[in-house]
PDB file of N, CA and C in Angstrom:
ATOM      1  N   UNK A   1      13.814 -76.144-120.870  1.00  0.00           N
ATOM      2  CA  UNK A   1      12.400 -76.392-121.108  1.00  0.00           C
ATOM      3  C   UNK A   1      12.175 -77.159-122.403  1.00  0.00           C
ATOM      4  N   UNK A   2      13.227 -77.202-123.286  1.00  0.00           N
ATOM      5  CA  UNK A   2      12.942 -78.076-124.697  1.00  0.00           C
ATOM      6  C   UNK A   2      13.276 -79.438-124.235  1.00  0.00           C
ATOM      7  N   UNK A   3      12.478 -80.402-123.756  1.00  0.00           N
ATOM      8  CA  UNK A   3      12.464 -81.384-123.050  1.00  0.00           C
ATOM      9  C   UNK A   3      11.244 -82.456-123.678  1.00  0.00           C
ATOM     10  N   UNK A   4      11.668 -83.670-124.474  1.00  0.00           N
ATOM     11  CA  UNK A   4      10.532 -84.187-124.367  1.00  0.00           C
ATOM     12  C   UNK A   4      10.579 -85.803-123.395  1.00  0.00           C
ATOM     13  N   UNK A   5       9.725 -86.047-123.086  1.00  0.00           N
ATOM     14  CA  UNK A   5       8.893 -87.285-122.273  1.00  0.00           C
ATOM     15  C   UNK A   5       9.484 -88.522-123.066  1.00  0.00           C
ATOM     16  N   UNK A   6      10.523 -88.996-122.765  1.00  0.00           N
ATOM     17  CA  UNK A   6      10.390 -90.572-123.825  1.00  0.00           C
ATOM     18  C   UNK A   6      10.629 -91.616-122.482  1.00  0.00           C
ATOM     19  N   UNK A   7      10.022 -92.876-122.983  1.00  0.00           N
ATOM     20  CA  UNK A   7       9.830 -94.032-122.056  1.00  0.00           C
ATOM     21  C   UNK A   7      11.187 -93.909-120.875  1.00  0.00           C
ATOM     22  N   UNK A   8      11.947 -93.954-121.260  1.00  0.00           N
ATOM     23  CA  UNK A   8      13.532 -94.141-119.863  1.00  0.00           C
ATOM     24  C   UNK A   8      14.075 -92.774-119.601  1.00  0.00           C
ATOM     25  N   UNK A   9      13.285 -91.280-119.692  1.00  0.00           N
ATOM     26  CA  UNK A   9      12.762 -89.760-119.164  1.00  0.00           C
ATOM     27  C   UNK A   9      13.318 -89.361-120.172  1.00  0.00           C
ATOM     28  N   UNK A  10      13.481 -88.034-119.412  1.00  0.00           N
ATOM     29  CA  UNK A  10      13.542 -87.091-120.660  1.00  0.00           C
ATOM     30  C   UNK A  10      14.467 -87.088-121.293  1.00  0.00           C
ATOM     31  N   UNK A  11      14.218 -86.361-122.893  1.00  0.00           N
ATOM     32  CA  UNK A  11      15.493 -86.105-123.873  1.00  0.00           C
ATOM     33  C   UNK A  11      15.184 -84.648-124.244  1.00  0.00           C
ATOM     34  N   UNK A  12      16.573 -84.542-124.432  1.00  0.00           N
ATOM     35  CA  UNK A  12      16.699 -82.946-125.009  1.00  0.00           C
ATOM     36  C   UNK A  12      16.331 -82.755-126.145  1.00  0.00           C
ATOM     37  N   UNK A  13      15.614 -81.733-126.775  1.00  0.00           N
ATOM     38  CA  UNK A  13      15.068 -81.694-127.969  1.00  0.00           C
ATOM     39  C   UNK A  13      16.278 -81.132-128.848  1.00  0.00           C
ATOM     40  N   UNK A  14      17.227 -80.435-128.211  1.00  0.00           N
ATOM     41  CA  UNK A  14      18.193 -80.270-129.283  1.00  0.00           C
ATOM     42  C   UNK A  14      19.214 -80.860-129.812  1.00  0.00           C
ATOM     43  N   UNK A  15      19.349 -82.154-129.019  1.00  0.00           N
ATOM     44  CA  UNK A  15      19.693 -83.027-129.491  1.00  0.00           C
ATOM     45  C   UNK A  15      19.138 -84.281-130.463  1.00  0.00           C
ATOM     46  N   UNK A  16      17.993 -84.501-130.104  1.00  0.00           N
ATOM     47  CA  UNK A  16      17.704 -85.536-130.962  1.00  0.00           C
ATOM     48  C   UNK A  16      16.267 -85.071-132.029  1.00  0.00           C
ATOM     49  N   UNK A  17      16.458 -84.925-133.121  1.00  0.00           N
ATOM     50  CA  UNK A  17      15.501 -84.422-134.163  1.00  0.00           C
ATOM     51  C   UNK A  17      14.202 -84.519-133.810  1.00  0.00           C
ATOM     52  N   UNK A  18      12.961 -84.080-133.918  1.00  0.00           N
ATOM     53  CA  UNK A  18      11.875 -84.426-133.992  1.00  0.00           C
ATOM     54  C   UNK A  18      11.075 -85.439-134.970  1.00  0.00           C
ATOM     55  N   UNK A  19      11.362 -85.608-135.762  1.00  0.00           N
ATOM     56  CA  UNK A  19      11.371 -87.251-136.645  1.00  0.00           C
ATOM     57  C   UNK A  19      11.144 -87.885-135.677  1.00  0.00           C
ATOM     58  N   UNK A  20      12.671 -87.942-134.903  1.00  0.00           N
ATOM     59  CA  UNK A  20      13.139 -89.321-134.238  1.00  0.00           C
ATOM     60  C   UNK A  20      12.531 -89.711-132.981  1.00  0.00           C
ATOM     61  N   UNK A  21      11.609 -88.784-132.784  1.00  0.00           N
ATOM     62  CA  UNK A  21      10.610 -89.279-131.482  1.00  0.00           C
ATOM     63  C   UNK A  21       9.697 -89.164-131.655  1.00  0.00           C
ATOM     64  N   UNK A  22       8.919 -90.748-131.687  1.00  0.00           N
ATOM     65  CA  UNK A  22       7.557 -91.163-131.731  1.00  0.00           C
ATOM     66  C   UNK A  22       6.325 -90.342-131.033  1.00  0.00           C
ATOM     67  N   UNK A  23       5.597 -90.169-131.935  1.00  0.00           N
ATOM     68  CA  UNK A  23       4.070 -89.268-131.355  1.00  0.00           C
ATOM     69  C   UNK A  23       3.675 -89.257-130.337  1.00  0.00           C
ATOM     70  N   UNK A  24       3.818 -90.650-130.044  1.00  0.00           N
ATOM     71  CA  UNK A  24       2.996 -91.048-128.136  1.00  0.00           C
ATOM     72  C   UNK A  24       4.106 -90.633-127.240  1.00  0.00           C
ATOM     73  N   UNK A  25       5.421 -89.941-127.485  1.00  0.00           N
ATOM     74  CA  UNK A  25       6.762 -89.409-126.587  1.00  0.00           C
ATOM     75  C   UNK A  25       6.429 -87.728-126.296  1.00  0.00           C
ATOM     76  N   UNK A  26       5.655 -87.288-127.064  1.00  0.00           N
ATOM     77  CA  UNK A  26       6.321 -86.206-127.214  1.00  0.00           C
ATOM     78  C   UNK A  26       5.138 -85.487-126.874  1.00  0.00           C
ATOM     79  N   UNK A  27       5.514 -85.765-125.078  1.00  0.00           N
ATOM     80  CA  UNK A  27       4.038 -85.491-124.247  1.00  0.00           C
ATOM     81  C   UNK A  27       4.696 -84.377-123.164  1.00  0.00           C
ATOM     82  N   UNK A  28       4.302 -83.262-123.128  1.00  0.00           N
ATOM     83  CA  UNK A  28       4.492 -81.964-122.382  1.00  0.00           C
ATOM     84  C   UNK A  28       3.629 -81.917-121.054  1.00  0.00           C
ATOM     85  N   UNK A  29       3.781 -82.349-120.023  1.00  0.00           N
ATOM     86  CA  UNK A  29       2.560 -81.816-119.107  1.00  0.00           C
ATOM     87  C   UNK A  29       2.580 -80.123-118.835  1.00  0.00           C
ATOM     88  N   UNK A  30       0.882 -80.315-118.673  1.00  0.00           N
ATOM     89  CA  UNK A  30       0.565 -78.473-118.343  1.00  0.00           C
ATOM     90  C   UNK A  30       0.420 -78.600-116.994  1.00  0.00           C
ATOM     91  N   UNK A  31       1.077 -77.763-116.459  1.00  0.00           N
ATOM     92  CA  UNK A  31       1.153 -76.959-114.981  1.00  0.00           C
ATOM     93  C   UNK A  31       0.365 -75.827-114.898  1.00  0.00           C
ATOM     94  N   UNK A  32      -0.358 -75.918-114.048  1.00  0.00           N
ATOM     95  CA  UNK A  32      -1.189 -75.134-114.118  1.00  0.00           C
ATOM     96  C   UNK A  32      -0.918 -73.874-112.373  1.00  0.00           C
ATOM     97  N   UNK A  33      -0.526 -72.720-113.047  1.00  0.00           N
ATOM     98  CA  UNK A  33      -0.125 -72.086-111.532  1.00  0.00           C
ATOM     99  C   UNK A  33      -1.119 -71.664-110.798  1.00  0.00           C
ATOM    100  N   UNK A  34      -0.980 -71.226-109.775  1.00  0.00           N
ATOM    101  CA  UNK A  34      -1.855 -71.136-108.941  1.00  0.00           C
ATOM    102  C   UNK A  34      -1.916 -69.747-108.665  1.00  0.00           C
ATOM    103  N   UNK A  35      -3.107 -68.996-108.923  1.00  0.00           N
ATOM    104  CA  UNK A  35      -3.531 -67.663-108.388  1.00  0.00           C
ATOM    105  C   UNK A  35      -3.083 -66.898-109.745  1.00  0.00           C
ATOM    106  N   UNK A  36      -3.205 -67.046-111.057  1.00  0.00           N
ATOM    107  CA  UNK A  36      -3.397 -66.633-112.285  1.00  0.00           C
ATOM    108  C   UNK A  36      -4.546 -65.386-111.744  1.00  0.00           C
ATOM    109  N   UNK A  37      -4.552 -64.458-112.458  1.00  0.00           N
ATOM    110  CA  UNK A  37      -5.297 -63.398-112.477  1.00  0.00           C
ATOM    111  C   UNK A  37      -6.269 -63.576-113.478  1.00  0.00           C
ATOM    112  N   UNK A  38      -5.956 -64.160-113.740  1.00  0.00           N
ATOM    113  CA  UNK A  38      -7.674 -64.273-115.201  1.00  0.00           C
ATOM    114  C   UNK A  38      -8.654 -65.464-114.647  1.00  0.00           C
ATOM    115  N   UNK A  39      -7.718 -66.791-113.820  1.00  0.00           N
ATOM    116  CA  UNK A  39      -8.444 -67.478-112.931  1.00  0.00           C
ATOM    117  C   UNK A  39      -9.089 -66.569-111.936  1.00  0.00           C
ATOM    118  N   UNK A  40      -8.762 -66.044-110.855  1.00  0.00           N
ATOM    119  CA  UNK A  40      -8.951 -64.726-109.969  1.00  0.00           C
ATOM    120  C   UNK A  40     -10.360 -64.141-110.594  1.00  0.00           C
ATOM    121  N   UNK A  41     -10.045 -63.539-111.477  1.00  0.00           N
ATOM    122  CA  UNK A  41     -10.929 -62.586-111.955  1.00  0.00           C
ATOM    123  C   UNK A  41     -12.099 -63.605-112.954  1.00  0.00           C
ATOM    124  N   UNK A  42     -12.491 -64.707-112.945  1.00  0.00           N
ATOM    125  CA  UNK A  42     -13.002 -65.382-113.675  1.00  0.00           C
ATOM    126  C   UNK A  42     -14.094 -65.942-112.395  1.00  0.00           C
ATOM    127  N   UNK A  43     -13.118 -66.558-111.201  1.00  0.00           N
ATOM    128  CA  UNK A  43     -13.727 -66.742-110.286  1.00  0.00           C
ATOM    129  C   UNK A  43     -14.615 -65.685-109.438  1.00  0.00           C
ATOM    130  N   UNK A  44     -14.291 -64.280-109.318  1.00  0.00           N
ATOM    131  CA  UNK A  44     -14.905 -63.487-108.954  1.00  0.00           C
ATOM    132  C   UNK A  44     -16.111 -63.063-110.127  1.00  0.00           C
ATOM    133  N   UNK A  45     -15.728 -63.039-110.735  1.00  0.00           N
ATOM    134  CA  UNK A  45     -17.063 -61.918-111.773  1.00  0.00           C
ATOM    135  C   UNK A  45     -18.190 -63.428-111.711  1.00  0.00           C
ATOM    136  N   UNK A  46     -17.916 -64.787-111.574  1.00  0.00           N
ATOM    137  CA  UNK A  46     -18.933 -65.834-111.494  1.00  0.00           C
ATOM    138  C   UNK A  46     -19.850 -66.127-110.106  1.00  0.00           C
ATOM    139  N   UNK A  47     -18.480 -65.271-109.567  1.00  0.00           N
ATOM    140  CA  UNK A  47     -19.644 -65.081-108.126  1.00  0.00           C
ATOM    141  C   UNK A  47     -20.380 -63.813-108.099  1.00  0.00           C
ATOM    142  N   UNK A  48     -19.884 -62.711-108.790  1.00  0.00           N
ATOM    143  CA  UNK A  48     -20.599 -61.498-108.530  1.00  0.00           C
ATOM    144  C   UNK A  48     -21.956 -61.709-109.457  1.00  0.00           C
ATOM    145  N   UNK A  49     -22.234 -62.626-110.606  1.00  0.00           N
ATOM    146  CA  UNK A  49     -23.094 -62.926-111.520  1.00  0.00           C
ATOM    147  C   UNK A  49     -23.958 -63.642-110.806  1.00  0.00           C
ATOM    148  N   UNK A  50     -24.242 -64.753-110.517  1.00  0.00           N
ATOM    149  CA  UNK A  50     -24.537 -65.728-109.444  1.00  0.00           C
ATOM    150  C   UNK A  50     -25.316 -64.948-108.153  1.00  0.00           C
ATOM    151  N   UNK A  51     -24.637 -63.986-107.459  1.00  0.00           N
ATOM    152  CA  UNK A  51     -24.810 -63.275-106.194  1.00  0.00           C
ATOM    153  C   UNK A  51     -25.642 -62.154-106.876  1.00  0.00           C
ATOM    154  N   UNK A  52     -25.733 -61.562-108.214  1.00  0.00           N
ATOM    155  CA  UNK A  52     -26.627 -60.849-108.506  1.00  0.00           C
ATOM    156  C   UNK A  52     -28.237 -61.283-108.594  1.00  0.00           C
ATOM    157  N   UNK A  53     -27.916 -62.597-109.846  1.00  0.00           N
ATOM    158  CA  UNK A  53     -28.826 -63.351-109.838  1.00  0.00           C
ATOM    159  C   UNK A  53     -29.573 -64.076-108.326  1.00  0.00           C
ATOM    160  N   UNK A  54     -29.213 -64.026-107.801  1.00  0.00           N
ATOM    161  CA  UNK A  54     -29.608 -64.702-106.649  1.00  0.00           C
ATOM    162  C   UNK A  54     -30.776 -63.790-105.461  1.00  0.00           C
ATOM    163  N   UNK A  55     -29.646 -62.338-105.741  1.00  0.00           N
ATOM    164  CA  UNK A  55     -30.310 -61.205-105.244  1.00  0.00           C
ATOM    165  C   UNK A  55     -32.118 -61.231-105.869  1.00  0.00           C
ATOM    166  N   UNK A  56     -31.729 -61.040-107.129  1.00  0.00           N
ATOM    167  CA  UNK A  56     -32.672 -60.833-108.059  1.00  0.00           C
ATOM    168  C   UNK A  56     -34.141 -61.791-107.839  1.00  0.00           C
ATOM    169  N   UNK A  57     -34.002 -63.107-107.576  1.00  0.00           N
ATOM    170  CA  UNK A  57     -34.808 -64.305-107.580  1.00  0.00           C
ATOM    171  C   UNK A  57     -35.779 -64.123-105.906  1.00  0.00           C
ATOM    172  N   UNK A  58     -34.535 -63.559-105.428  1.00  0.00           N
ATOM    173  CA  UNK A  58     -35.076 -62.816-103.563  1.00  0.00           C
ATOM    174  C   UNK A  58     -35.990 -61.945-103.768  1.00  0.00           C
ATOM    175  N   UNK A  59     -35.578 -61.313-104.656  1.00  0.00           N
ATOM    176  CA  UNK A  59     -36.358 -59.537-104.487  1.00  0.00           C
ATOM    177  C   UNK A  59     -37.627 -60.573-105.348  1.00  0.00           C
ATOM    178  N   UNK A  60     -38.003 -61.026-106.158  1.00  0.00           N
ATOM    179  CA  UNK A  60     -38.912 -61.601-107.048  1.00  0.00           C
ATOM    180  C   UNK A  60     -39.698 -62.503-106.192  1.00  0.00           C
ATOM    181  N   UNK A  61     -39.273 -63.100-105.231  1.00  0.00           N
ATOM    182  CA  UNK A  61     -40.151 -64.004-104.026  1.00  0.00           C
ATOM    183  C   UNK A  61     -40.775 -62.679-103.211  1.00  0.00           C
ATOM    184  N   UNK A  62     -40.297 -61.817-102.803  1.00  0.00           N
ATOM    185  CA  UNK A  62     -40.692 -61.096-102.055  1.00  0.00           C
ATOM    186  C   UNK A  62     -42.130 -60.431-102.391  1.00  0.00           C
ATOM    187  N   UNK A  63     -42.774 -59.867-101.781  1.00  0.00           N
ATOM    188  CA  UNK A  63     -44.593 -59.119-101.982  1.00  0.00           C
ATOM    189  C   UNK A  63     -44.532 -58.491-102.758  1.00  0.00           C
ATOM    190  N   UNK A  64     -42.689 -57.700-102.751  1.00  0.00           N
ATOM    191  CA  UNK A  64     -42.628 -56.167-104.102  1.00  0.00           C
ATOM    192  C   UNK A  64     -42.689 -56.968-105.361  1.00  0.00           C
ATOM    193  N   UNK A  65     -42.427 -58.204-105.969  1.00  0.00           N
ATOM    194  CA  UNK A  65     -42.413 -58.835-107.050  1.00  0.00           C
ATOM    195  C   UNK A  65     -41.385 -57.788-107.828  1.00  0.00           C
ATOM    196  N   UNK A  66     -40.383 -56.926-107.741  1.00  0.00           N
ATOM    197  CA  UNK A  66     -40.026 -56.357-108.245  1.00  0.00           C
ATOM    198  C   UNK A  66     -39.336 -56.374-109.815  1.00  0.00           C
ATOM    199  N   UNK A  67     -38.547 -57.181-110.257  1.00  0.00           N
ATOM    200  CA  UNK A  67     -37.770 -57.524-111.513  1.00  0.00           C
ATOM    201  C   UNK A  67     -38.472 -58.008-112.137  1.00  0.00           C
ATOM    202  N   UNK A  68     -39.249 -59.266-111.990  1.00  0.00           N
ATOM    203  CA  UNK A  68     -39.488 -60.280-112.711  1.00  0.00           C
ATOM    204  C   UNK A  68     -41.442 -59.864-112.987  1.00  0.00           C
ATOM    205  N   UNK A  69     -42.077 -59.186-111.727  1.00  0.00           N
ATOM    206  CA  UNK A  69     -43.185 -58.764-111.737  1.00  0.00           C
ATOM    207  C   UNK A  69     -43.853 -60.360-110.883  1.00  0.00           C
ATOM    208  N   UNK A  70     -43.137 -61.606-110.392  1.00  0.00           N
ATOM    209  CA  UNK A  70     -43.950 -61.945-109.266  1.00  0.00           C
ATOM    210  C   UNK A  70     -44.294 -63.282-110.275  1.00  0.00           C
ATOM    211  N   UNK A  71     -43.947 -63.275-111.735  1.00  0.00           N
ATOM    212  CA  UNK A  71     -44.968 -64.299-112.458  1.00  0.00           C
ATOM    213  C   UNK A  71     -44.933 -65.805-111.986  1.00  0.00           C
ATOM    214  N   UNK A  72     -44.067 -66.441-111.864  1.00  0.00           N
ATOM    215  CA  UNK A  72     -44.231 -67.960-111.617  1.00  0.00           C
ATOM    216  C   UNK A  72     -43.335 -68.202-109.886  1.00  0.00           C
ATOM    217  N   UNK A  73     -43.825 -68.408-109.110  1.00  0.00           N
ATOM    218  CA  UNK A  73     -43.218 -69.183-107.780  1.00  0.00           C
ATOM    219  C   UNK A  73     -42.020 -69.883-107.757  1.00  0.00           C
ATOM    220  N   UNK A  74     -42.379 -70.680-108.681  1.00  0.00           N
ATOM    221  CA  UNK A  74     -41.854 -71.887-108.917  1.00  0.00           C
ATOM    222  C   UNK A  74     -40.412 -71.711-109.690  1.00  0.00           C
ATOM    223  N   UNK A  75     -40.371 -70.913-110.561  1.00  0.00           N
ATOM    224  CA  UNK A  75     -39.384 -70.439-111.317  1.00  0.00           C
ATOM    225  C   UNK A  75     -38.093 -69.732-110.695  1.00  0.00           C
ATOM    226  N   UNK A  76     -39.294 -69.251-109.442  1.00  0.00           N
ATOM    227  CA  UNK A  76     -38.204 -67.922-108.755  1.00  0.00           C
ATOM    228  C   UNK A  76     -37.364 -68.986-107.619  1.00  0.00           C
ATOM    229  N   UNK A  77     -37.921 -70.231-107.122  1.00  0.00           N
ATOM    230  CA  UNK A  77     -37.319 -71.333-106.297  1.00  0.00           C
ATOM    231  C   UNK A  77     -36.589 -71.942-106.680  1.00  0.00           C
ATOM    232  N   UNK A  78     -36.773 -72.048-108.442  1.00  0.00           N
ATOM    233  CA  UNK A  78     -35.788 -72.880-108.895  1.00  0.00           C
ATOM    234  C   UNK A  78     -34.416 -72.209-109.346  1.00  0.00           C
ATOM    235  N   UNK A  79     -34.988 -70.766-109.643  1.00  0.00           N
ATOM    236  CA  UNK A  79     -33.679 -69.680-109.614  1.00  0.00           C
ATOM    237  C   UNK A  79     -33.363 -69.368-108.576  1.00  0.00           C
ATOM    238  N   UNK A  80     -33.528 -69.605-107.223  1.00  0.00           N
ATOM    239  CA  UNK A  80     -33.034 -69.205-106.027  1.00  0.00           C
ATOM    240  C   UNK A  80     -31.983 -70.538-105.854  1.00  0.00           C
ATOM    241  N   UNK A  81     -32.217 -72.107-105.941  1.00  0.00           N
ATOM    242  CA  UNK A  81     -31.681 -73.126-105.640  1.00  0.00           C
ATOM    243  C   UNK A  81     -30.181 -73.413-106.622  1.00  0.00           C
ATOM    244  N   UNK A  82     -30.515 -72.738-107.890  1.00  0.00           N
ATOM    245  CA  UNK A  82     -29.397 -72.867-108.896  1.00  0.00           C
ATOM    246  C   UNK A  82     -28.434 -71.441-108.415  1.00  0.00           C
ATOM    247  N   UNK A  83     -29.086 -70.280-108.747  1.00  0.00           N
ATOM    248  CA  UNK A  83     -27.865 -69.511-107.742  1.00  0.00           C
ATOM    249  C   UNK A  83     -27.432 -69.611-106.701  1.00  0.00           C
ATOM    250  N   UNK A  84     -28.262 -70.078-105.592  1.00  0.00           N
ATOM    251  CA  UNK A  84     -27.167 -70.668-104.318  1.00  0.00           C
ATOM    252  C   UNK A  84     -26.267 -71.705-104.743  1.00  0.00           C
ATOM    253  N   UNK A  85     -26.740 -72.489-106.004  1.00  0.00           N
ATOM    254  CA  UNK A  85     -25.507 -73.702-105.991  1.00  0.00           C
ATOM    255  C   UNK A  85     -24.255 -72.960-106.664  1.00  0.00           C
ATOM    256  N   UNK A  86     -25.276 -72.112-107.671  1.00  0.00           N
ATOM    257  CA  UNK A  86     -23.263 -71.663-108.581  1.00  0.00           C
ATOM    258  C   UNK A  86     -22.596 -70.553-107.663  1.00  0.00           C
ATOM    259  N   UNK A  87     -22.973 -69.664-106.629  1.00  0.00           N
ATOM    260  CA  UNK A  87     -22.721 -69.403-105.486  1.00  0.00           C
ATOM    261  C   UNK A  87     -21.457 -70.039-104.601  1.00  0.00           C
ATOM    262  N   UNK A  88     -22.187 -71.159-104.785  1.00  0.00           N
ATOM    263  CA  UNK A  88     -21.488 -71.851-103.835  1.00  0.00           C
ATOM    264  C   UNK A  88     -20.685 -72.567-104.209  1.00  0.00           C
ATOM    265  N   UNK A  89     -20.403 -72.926-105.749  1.00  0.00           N
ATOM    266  CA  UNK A  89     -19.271 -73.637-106.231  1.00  0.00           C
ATOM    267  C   UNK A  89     -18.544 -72.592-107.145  1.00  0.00           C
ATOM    268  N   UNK A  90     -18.861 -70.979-107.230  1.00  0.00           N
ATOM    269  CA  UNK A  90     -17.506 -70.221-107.733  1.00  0.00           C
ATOM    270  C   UNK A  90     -16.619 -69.895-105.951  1.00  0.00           C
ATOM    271  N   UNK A  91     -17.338 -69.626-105.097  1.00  0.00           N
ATOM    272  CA  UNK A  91     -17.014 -69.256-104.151  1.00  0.00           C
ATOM    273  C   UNK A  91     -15.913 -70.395-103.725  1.00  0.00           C
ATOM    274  N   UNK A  92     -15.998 -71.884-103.608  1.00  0.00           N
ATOM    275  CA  UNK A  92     -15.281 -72.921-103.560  1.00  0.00           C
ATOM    276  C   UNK A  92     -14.264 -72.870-104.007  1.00  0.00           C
ATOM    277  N   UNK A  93     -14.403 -72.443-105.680  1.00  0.00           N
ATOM    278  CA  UNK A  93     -13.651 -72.849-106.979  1.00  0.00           C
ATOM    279  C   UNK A  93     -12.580 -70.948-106.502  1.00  0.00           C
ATOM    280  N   UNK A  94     -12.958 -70.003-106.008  1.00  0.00           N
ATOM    281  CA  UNK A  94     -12.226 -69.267-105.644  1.00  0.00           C
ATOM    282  C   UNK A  94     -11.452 -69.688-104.490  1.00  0.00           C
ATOM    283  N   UNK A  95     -12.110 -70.332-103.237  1.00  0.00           N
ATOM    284  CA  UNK A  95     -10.624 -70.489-102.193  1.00  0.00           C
ATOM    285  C   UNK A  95      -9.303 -71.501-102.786  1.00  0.00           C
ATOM    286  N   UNK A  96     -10.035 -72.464-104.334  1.00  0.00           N
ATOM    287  CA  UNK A  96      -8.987 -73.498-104.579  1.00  0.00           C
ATOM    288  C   UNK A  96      -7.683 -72.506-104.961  1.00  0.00           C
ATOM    289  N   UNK A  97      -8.069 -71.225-105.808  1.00  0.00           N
ATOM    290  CA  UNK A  97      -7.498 -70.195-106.655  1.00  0.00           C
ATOM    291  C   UNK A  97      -6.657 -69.278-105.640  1.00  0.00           C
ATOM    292  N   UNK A  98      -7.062 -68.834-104.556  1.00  0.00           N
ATOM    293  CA  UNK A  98      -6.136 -68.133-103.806  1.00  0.00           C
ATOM    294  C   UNK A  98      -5.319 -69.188-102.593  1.00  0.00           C
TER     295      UNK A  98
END
């Protein structure tokens, strides 16, 4: 893994000093794995937030006006349209994750 990136591939880092390879060489790509548990759990708690909120903006359209007490229409449509979207892009951003 002590490997760096130079123009004609890689060199071993224990061989050749760090001095001796130029700044723009000494390029590592990140791999990023797939199905990380903090991804997992990042993607879920953004949908359970989202799916609360969303709940919430429902119950607030509804006659009970319950949470919010009913005050602006308009507010509760525009919080219904933004939680269906982040809804719908943790839910996405979770099938990329499993």
């Amino acid at each position: 893994m002590d490997q760096l990136l130079s123009y004609s591939g890689w060199v071993n880092c224990t061989d050749t000093p760090i001095h001796a390879v130029p700044l723009a060489q000494r390029i590592r790509t990140m791999q990023a794995v797939k199905g990380l548990s903090m991804e997992k759990w990042l993607c879920w708690s953004s949908l359970g937030v989202a799916s609360l909120m969303l709940l919430l903006f429902i119950l607030d359209v509804s006659p009970m006006g319950f949470p919010f007490g009913g005050l602006s229409k308009l507010v509760d449509v525009l919080g219904i349209l933004a939680s269906g979207v982040l809804v719908y892009l943790a839910f996405n951003a979770l099938r990329d994750v499993l």
